[in-house]
Protein backbone atom coordinates (compact mmCIF):
# COMPACT_ATOMS: atom_id res chain seq x y z
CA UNK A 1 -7.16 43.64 82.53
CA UNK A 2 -10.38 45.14 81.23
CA UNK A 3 -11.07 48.79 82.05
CA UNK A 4 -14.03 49.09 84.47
CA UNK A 5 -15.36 52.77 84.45
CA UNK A 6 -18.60 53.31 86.38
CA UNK A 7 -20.55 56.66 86.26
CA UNK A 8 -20.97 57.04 90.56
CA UNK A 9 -21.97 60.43 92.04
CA UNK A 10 -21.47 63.03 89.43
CA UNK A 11 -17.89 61.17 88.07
CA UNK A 12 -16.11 58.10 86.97
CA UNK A 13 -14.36 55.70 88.77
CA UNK A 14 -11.98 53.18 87.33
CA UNK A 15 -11.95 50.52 89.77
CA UNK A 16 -8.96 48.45 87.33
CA UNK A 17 -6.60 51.54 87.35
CA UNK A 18 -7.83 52.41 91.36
CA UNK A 19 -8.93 55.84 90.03
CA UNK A 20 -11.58 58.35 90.41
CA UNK A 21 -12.48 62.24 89.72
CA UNK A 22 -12.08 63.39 92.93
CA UNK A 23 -8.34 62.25 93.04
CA UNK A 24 -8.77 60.51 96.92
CA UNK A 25 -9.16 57.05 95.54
CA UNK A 26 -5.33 57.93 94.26
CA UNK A 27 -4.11 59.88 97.34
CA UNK A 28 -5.17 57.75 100.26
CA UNK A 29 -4.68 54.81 98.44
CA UNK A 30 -8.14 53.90 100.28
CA UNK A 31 -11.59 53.52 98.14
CA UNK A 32 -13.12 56.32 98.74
CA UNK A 33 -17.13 56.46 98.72
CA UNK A 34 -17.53 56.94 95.25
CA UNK A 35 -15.21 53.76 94.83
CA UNK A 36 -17.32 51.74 97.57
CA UNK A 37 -20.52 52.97 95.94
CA UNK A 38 -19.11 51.52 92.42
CA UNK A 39 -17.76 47.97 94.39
CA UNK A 40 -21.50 47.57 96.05
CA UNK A 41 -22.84 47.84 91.96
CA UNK A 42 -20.38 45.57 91.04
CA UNK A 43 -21.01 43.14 93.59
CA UNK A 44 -17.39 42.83 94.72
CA UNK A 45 -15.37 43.05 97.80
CA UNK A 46 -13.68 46.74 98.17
CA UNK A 47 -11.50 44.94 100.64
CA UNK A 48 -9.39 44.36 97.21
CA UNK A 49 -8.75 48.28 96.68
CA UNK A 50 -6.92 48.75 99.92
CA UNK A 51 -3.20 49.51 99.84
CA UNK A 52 -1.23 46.98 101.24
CA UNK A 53 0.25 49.45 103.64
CA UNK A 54 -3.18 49.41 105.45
CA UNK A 55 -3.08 45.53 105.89
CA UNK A 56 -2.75 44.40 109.79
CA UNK A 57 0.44 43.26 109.33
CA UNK A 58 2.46 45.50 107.37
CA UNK A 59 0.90 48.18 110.43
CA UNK A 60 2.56 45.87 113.19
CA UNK A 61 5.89 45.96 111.23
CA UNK A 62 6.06 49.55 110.83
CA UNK A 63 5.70 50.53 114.82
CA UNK A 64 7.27 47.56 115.76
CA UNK A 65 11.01 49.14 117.20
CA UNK A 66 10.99 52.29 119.19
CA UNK A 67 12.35 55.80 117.40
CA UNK A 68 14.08 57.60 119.31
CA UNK A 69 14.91 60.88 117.74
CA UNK A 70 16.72 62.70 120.44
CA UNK A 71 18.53 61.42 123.56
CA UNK A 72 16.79 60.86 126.52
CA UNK A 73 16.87 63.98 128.90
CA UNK A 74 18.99 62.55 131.83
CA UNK A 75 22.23 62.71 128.92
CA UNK A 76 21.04 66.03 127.44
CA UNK A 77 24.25 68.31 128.13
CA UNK A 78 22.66 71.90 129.52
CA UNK A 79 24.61 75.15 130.26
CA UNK A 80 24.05 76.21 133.79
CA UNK A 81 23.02 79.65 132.66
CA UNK A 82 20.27 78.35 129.76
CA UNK A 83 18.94 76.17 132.82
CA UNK A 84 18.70 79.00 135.04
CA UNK A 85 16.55 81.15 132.45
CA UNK A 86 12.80 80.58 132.94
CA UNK A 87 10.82 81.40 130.19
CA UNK A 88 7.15 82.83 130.54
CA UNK A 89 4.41 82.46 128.06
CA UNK A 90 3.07 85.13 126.04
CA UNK A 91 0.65 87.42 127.73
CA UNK A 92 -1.37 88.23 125.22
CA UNK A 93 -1.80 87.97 120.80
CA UNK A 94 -1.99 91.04 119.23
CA UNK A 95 -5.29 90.68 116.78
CA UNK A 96 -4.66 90.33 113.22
CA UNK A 97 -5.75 93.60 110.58
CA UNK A 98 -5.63 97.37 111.29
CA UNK A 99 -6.08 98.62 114.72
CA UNK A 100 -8.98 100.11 115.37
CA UNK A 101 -9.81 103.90 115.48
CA UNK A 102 -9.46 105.25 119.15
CA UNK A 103 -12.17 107.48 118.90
CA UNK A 104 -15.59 106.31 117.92
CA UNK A 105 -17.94 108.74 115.91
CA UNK A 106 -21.09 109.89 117.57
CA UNK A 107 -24.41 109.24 115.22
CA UNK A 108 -24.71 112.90 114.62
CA UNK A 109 -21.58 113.15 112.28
């Protein structure tokens, strides 16, 4: 397969090898804008630079079963005394960096 660089945006894109500068072409697996920009010059579908793992189908097969990753609650097996404990959120967040000074300096020092 020829090589099909295209100067889009401030960078290349290589629709052949699915690659482009800004490395989310590669990542996501998705065209990204620069890639849809350089499929509108071309005059061809983008639809062809989609993973498969975005198509309909392969979607509906991945979330088809349930995942359960823990037992339902009804057959969880509790102590009495962890069940008695209630536990309270925080009551406050101590702010992040030094504290500050507890005495504030008048402007005549």
């Amino acid at each position: 397969m020829n090589t099909m660089w295209l100067m889009v945006l401030n960078g290349l894109v290589n629709l052949s090898d699915k690659t482009y500068t800004c490395r989310k072409f590669q990542l996501n697996q998705l065209p990204c804008r620069h890639a849809l920009v350089a499929c509108n010059l071309r005059r061809i579908s983008c639809y062809n630079y989609y993973s498969p793992y975005y198509y309909k189908e392969i979607l509906a097969t991945a979330y088809a079963g349930f995942i359960y990753p823990v037992d339902p609650m009804e057959d969880w097996d509790v102590l009495d005394d962890v069940q008695s404990v209630v536990v309270l959120p925080q009551k406050g967040r101590k702010p992040n960096g030094r504290p500050p000074k507890n005495r504030r300096s008048s402007q005549c020092e």
